[in-house]
N, C-alpha and C. Protein backbone atom coordinates (compact mmCIF):
# COMPACT_ATOMS: atom_id res chain seq x y z
N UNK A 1 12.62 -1.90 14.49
CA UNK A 1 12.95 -0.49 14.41
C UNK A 1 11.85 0.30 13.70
N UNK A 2 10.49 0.06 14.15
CA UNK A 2 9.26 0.68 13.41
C UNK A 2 9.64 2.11 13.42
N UNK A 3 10.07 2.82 14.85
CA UNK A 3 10.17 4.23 15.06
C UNK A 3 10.67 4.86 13.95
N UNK A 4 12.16 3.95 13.86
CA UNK A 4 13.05 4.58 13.00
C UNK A 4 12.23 4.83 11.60
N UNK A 5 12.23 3.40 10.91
CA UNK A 5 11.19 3.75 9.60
C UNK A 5 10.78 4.49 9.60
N UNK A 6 9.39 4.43 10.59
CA UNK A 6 8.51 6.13 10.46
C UNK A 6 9.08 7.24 10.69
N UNK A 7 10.31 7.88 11.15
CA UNK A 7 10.62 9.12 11.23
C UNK A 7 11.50 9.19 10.35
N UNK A 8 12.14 7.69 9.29
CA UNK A 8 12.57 8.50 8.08
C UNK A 8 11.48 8.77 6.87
N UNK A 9 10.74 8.16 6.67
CA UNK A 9 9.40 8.22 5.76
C UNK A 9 9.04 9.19 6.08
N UNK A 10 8.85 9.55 7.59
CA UNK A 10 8.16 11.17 7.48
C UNK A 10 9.21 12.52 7.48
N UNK A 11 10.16 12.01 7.44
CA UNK A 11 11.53 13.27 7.32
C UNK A 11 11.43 12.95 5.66
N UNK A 12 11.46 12.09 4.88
CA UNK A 12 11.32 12.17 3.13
C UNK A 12 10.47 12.68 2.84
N UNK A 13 8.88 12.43 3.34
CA UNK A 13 7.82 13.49 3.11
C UNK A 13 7.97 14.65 2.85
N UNK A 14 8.82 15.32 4.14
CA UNK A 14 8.81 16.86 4.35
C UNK A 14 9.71 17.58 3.45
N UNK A 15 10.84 16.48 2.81
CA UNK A 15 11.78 17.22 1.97
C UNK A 15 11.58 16.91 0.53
N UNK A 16 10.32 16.12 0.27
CA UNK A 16 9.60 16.22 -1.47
C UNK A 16 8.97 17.10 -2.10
N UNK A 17 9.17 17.37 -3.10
CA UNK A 17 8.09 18.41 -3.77
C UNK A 17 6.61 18.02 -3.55
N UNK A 18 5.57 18.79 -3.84
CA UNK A 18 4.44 18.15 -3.69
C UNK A 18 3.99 17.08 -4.42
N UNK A 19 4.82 17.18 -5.68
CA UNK A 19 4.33 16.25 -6.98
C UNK A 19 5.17 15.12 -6.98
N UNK A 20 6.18 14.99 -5.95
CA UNK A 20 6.98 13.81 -6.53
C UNK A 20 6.63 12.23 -6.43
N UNK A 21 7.01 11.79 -6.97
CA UNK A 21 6.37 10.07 -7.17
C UNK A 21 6.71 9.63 -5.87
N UNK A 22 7.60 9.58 -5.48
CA UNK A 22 7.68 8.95 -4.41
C UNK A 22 6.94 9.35 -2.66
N UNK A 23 6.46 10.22 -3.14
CA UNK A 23 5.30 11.09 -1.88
C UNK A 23 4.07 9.28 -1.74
N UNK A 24 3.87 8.80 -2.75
CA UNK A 24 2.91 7.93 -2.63
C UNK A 24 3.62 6.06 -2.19
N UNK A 25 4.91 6.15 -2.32
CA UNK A 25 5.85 5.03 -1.94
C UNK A 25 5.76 5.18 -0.15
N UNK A 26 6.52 6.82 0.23
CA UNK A 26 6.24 6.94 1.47
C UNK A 26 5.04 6.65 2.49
N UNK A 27 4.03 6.89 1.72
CA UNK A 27 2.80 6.75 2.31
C UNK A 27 2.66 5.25 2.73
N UNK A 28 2.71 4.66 1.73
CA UNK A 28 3.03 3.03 1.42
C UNK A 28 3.31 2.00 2.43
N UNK A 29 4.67 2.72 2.91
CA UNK A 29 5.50 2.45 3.82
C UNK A 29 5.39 3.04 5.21
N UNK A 30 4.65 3.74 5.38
CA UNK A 30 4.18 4.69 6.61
C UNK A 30 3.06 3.58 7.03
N UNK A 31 1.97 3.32 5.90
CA UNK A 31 0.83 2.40 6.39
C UNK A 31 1.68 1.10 6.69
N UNK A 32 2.46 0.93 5.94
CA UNK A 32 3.11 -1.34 6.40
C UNK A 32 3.73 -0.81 7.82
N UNK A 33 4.40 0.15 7.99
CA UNK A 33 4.74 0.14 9.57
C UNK A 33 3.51 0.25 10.70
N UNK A 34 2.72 1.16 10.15
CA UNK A 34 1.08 1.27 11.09
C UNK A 34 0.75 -0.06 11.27
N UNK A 35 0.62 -0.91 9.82
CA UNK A 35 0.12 -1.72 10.08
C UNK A 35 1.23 -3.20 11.13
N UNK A 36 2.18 -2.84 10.93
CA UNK A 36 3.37 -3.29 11.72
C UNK A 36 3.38 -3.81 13.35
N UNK A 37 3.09 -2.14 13.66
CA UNK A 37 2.96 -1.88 14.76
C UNK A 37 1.87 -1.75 15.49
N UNK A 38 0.31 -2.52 14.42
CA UNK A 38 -0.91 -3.10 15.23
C UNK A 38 -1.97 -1.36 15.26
N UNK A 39 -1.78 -0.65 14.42
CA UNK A 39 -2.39 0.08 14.00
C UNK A 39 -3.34 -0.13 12.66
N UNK A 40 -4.05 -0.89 12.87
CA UNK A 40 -4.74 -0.98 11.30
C UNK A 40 -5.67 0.30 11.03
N UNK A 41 -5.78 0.77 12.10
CA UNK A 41 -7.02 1.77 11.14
C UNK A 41 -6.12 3.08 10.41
N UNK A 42 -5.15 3.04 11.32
CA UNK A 42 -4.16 4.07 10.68
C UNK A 42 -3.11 3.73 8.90
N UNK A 43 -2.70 2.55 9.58
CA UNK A 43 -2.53 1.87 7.88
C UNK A 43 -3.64 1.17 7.26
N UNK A 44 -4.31 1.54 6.99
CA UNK A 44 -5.60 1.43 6.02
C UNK A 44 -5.91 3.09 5.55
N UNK A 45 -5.90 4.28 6.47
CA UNK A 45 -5.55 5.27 6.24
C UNK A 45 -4.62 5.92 4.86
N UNK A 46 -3.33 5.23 5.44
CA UNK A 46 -2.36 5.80 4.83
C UNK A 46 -2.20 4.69 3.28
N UNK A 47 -2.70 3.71 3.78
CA UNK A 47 -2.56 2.74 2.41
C UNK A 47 -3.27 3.05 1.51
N UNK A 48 -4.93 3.48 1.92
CA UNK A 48 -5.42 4.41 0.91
C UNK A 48 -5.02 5.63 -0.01
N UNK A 49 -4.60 6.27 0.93
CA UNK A 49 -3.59 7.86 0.36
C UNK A 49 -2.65 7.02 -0.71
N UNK A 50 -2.03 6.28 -0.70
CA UNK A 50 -0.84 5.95 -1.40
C UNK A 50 -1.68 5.16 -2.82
N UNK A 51 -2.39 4.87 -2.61
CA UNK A 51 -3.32 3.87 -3.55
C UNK A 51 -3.72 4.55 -4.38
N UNK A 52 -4.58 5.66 -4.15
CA UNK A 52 -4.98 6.96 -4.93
C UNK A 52 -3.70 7.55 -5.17
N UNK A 53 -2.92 8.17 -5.23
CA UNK A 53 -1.54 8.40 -5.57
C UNK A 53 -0.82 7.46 -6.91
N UNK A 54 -0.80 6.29 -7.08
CA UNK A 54 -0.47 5.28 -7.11
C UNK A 54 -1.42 4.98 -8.55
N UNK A 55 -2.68 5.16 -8.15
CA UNK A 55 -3.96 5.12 -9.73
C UNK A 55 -3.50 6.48 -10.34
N UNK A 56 -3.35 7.08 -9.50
CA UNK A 56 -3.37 8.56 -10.44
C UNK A 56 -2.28 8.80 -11.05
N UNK A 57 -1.10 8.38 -10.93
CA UNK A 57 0.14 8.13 -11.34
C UNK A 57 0.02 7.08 -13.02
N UNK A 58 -1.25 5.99 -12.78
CA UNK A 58 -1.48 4.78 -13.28
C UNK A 58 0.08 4.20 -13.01
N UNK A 59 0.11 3.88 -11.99
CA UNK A 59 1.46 2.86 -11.62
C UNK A 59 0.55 1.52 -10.93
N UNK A 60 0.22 0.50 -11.89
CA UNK A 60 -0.61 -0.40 -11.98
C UNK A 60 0.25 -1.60 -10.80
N UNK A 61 1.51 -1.54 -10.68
CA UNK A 61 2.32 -2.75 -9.71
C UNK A 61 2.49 -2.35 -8.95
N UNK A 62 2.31 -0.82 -8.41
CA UNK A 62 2.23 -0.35 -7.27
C UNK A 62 0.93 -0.36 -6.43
N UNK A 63 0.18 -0.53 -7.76
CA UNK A 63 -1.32 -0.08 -6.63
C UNK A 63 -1.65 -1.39 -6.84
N UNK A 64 -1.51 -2.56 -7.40
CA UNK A 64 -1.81 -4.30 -6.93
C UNK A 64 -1.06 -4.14 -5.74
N UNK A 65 0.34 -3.72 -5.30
CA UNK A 65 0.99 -3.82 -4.10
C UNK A 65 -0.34 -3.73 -3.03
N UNK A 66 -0.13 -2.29 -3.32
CA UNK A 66 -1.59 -1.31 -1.92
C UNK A 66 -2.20 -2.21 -1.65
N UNK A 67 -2.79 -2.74 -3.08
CA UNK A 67 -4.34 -3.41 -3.04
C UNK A 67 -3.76 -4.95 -1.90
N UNK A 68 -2.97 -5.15 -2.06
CA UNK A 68 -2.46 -6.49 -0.98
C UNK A 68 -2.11 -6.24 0.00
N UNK A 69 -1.22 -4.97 0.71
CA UNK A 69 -1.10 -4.56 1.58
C UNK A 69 -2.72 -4.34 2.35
N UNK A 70 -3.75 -3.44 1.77
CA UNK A 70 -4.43 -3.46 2.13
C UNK A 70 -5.44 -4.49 2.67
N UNK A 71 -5.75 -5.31 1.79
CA UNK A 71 -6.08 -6.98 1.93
C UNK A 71 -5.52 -7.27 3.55
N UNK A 72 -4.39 -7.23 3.44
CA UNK A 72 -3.31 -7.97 4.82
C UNK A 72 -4.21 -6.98 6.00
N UNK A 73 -4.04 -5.73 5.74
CA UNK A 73 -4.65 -4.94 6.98
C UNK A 73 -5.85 -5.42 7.50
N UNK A 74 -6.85 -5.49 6.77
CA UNK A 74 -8.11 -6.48 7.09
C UNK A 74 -8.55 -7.28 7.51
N UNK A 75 -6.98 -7.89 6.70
CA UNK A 75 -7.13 -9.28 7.21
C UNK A 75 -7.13 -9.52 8.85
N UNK A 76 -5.41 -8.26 9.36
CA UNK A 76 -5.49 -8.34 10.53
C UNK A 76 -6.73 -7.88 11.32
N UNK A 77 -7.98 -6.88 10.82
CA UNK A 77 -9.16 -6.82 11.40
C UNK A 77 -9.59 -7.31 11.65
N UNK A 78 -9.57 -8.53 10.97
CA UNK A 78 -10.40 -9.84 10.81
C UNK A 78 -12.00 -9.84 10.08
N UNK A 79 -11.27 -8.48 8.97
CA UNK A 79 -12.41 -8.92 7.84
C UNK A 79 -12.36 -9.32 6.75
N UNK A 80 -12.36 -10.67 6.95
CA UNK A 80 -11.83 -11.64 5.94
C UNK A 80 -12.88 -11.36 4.25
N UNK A 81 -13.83 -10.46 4.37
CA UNK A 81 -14.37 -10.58 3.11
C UNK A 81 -14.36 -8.86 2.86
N UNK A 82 -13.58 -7.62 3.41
CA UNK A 82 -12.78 -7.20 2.55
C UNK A 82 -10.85 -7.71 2.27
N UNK A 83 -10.62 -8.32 2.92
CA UNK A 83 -9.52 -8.83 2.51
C UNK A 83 -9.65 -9.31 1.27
N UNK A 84 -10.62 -10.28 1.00
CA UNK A 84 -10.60 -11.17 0.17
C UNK A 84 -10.75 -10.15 -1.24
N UNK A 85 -11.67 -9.15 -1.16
CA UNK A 85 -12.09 -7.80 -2.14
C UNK A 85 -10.90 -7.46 -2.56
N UNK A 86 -10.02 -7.17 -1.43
CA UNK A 86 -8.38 -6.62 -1.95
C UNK A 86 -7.73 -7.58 -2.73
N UNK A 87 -7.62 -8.42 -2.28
CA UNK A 87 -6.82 -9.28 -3.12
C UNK A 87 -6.86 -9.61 -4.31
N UNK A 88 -8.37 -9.86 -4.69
CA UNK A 88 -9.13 -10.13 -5.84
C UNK A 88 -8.78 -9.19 -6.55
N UNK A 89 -8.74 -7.93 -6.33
CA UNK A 89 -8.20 -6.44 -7.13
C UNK A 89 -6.89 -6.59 -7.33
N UNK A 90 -6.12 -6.91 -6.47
CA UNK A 90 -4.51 -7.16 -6.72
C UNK A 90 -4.23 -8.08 -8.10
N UNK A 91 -5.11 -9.06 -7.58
CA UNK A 91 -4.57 -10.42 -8.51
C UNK A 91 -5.10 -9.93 -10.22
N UNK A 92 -6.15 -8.99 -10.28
CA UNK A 92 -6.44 -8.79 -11.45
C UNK A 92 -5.78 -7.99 -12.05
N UNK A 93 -4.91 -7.02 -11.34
CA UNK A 93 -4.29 -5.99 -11.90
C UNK A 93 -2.85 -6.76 -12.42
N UNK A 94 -2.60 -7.35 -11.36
CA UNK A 94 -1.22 -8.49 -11.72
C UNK A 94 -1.18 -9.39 -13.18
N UNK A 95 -2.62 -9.57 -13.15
CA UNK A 95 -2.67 -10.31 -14.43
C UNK A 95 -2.47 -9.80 -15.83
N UNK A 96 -3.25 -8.63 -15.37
CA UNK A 96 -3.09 -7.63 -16.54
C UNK A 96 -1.95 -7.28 -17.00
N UNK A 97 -1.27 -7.04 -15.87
CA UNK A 97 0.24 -6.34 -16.18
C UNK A 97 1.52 -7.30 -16.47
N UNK A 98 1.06 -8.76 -15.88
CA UNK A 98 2.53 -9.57 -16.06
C UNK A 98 2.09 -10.67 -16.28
N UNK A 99 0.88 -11.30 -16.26
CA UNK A 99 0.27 -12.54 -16.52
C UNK A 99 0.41 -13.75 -15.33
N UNK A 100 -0.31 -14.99 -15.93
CA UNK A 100 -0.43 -15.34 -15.31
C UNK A 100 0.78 -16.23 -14.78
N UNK A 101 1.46 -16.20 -15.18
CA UNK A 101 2.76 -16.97 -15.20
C UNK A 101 3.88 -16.45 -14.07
N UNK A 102 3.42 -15.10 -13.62
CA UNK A 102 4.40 -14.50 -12.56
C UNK A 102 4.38 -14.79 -11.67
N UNK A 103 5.32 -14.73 -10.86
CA UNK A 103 5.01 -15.19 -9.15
C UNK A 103 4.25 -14.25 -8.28
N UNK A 104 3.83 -12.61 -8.66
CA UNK A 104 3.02 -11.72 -7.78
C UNK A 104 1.74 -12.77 -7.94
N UNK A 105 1.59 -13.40 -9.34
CA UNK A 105 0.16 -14.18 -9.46
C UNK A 105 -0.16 -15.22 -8.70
């Protein structure tokens, strides 16, 4: 049900303030369906937007998320050495924030 997702993510868009936190969750979720539905350049797009959103917020387990989501997109490019870039960013931010002992690690 990719459609569906995307036309509620983009119906939440339209009814957020400009500032609200969750403007950068939507995005999030707009790119995992792009990327879903075999659009990578479009979710790499939108995974960016949410990423920057996400630093600027400093919501550090959100943007290791991105940073893996993004990784995955690449991966499906099949560029395995920025994938690998993403991940490496994920896993460090993970560490920072919950150690090494967590399962995101």
């Amino acid at each position: 049900k990719f459609a569906d997702a995307e036309n509620y993510y983009r119906w939440y868009l339209a009814e957020l303030p400009p500032d609200h936190s969750d403007i950068a969750h939507c995005y999030h979720g707009l790119g995992r369906v792009a990327m879903d539905k075999g659009d990578y350049n479009r979710s790499l797009e939108l995974l960016y937007k949410a990423l920057h959103l996400f630093e600027y917020a400093n919501d550090h387990m959100m943007a290791a998320d991105t940073y893996r989501s993004i990784g995955l997109a690449f991966y499906h490019q099949g560029n395995a050495e920025q994938a690998i870039s993403c991940y490496e960013k994920a896993l460090v931010i993970y560490q920072q924030c919950v150690g090494d002992d967590n399962r995101e690690v």
